[in-house]
N, C-alpha and C. Protein backbone atom coordinates (compact mmCIF):
# COMPACT_ATOMS: atom_id res chain seq x y z
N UNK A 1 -26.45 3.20 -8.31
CA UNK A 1 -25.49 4.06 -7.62
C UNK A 1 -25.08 5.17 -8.60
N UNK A 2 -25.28 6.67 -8.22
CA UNK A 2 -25.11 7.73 -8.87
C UNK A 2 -23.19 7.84 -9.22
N UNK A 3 -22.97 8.66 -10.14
CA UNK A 3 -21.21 8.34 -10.02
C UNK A 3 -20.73 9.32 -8.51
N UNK A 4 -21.66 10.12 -7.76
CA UNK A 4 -21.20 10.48 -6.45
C UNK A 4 -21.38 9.95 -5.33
N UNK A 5 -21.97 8.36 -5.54
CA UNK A 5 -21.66 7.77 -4.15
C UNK A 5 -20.91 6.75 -4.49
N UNK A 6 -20.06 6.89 -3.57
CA UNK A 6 -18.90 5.87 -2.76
C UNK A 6 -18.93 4.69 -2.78
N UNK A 7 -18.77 3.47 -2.99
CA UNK A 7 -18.67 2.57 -2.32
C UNK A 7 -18.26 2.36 -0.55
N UNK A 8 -18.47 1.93 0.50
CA UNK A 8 -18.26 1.64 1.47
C UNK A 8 -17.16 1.28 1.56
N UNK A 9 -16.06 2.03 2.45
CA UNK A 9 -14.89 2.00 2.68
C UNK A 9 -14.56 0.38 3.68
N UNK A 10 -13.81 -0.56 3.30
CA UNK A 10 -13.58 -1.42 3.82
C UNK A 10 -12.17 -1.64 4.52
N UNK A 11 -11.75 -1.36 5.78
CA UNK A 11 -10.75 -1.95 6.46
C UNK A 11 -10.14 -3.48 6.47
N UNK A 12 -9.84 -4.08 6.08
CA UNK A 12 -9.00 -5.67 6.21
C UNK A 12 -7.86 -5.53 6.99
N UNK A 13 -6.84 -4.58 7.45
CA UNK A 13 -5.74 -4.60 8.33
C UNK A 13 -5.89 -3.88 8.81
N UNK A 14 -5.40 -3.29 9.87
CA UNK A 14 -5.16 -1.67 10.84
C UNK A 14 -4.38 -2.32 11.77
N UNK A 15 -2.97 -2.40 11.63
CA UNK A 15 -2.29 -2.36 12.85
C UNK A 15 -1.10 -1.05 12.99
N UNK A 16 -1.29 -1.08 14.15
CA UNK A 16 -0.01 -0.03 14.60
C UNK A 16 0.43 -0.87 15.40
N UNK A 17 1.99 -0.69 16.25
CA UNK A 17 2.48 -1.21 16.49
C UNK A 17 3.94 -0.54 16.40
N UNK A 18 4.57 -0.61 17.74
CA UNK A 18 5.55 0.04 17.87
C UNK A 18 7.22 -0.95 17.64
N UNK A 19 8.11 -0.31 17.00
CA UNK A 19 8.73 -1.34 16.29
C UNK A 19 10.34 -0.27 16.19
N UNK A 20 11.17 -1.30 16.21
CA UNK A 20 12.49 -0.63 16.05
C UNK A 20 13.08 -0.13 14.43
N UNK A 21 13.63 1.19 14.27
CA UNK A 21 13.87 1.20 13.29
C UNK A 21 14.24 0.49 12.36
N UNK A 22 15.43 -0.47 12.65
CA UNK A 22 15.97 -1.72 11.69
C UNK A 22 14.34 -2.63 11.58
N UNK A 23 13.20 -3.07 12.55
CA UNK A 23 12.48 -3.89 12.18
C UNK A 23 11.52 -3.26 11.00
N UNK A 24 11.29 -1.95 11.47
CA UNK A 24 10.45 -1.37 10.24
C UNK A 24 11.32 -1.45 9.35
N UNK A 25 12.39 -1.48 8.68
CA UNK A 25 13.31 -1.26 7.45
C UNK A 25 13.58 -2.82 7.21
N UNK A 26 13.33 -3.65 7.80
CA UNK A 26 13.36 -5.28 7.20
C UNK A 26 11.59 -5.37 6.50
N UNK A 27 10.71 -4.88 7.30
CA UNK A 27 9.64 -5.05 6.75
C UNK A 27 9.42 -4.12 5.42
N UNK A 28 10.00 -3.22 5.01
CA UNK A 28 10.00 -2.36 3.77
C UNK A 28 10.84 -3.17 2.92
N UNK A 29 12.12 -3.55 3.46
CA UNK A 29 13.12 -4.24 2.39
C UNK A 29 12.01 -5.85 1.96
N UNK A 30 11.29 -5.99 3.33
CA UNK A 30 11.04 -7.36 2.50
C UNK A 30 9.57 -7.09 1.42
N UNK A 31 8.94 -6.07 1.48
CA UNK A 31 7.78 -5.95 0.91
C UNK A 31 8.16 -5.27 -0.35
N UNK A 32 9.27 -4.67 -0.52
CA UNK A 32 9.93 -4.51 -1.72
C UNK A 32 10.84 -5.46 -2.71
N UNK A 33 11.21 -5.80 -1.92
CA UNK A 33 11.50 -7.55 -2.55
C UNK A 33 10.58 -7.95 -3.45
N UNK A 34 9.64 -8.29 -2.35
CA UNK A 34 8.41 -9.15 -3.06
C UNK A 34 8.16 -8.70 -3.87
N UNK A 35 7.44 -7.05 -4.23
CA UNK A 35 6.58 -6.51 -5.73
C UNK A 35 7.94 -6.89 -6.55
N UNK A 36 9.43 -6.75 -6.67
CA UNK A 36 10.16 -6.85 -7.61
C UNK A 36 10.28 -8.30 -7.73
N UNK A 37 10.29 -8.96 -6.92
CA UNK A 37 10.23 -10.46 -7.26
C UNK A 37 8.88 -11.34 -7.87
N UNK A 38 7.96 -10.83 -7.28
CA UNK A 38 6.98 -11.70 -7.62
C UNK A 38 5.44 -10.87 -8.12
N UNK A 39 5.98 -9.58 -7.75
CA UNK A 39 4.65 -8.61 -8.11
C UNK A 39 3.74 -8.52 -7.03
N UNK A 40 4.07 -9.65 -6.53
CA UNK A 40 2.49 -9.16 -4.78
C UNK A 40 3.69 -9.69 -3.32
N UNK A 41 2.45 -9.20 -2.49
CA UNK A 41 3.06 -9.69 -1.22
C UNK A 41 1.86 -10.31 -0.51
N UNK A 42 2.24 -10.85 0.70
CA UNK A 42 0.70 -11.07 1.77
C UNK A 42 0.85 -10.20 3.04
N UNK A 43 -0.40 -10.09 3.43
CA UNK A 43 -0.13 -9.57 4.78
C UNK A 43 -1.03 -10.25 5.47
N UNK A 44 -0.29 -11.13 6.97
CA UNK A 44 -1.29 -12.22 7.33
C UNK A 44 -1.78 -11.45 9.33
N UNK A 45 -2.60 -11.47 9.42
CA UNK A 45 -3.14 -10.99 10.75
C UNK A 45 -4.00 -12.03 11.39
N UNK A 46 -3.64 -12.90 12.14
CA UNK A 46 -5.16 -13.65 13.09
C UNK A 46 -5.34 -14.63 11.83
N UNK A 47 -6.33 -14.90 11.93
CA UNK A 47 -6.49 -15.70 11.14
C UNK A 47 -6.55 -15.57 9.41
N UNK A 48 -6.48 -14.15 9.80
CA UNK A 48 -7.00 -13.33 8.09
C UNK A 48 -5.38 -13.44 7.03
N UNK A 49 -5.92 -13.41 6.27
CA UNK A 49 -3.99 -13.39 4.82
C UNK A 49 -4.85 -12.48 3.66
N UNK A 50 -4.15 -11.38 3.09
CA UNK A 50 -4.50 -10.63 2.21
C UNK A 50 -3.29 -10.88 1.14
N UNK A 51 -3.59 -11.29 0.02
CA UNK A 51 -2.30 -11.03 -0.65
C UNK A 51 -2.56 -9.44 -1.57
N UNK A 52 -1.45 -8.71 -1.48
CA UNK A 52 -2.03 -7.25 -2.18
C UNK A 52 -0.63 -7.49 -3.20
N UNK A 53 -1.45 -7.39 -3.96
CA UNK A 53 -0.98 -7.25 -5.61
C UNK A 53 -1.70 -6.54 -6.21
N UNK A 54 -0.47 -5.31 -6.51
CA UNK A 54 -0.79 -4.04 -7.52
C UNK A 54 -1.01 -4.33 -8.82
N UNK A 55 -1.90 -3.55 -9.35
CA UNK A 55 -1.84 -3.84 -11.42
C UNK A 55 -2.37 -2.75 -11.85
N UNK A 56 -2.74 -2.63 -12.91
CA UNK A 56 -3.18 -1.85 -13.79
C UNK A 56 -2.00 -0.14 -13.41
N UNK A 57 -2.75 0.76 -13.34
CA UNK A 57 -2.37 2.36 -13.00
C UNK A 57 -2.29 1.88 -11.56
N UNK A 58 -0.85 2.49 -11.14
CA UNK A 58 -0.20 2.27 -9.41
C UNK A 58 0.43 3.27 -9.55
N UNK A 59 -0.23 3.62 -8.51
CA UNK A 59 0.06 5.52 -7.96
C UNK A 59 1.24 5.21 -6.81
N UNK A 60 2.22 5.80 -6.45
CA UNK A 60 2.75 5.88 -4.93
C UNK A 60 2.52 7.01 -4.51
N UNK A 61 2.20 7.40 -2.88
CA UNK A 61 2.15 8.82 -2.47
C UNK A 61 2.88 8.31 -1.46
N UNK A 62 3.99 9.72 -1.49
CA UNK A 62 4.73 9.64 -0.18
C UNK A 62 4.64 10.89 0.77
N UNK A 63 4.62 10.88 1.83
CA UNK A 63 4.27 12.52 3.00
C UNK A 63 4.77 12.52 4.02
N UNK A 64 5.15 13.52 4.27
CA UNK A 64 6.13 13.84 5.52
C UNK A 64 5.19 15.41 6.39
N UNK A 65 5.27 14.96 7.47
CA UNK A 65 4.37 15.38 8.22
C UNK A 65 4.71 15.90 9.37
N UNK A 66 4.87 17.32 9.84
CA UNK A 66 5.31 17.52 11.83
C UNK A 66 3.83 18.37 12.16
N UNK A 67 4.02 17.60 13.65
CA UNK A 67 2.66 19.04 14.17
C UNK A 67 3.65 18.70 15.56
N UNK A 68 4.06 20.32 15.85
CA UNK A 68 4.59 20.03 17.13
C UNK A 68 5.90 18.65 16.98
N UNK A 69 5.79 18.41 17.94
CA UNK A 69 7.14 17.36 18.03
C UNK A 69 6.75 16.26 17.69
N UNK A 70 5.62 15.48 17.26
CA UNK A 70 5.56 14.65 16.51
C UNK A 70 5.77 14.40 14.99
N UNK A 71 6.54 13.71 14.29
CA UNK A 71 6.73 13.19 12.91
C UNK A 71 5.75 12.37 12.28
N UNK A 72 5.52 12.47 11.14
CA UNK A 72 4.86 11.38 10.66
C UNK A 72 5.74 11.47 9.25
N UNK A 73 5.77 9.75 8.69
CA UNK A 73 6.28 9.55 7.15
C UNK A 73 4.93 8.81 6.68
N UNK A 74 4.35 8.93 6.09
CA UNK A 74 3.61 7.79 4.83
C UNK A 74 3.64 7.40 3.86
N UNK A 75 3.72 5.99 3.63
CA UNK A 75 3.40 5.16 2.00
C UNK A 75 2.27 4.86 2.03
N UNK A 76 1.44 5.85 1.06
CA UNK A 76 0.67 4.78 0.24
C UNK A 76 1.01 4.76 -1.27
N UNK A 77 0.08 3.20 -1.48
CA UNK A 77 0.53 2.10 -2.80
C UNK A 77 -1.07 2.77 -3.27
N UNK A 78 -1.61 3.01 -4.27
CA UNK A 78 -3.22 3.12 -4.75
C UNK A 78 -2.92 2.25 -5.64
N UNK A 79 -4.38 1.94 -6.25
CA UNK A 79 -4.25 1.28 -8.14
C UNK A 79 -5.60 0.66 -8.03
N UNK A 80 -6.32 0.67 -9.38
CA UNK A 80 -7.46 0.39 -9.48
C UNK A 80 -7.35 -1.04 -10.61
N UNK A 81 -7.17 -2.44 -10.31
CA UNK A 81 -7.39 -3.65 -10.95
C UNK A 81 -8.02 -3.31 -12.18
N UNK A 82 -7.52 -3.26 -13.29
CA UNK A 82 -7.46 -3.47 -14.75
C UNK A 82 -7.68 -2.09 -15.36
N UNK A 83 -7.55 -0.96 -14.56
CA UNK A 83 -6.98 0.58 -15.23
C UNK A 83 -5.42 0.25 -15.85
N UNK A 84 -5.54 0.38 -17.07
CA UNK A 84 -4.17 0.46 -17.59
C UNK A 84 -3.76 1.84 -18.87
N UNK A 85 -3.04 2.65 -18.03
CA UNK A 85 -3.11 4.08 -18.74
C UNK A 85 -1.54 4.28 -19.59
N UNK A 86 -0.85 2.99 -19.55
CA UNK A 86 0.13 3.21 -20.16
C UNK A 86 -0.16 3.36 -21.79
N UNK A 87 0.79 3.15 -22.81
CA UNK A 87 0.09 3.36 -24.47
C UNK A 87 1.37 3.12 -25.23
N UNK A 88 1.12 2.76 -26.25
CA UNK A 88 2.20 2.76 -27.17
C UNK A 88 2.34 3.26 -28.60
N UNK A 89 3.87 3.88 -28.94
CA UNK A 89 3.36 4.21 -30.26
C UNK A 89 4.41 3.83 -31.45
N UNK A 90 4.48 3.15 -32.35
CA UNK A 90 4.83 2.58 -33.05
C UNK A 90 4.35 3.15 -34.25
């Protein structure tokens, strides 16, 4: 694999789902919990459970979005498992 091809993009969740403000804001409070409590969370669908635990370099992107009268907000979490770009100097 040349360094310009991709790996194959893999989906494990995709839900939407329409939800009341307080329920979306219990599901943020509780998924923030978790990384401060324990460092990961799960996310369980059907039969499937992902636990996503961030490490190494963890990016957040946040975006706010109108076209017309629709809104959009997004989180994403990135991070690549054992990139670690922090350093120290002593």
């Amino acid at each position: 694999m040349s360094k310009h091809d991709k790996p194959e993009k893999q989906i494990h969740v995709d839900l939407e789902q329409a939800l009341s403000k307080e329920e979306i804001g219990r599901y943020l409070v509780d998924i923030g919990q978790k990384l401060i409590d324990e460092g990961s969370f799960t996310i369980k669908q059907g039969q499937d459970s992902y636990e996503i635990n961030p490490s190494g370099h963890i990016e957040l992107e946040l975006q706010y979005k109108t076209r017309g009268e629709k809104n959009t907000f997004e989180i994403e979490i990135q991070w690549k498992p054992g990139v670690d770009h922090s350093f120290e100097i002593s």
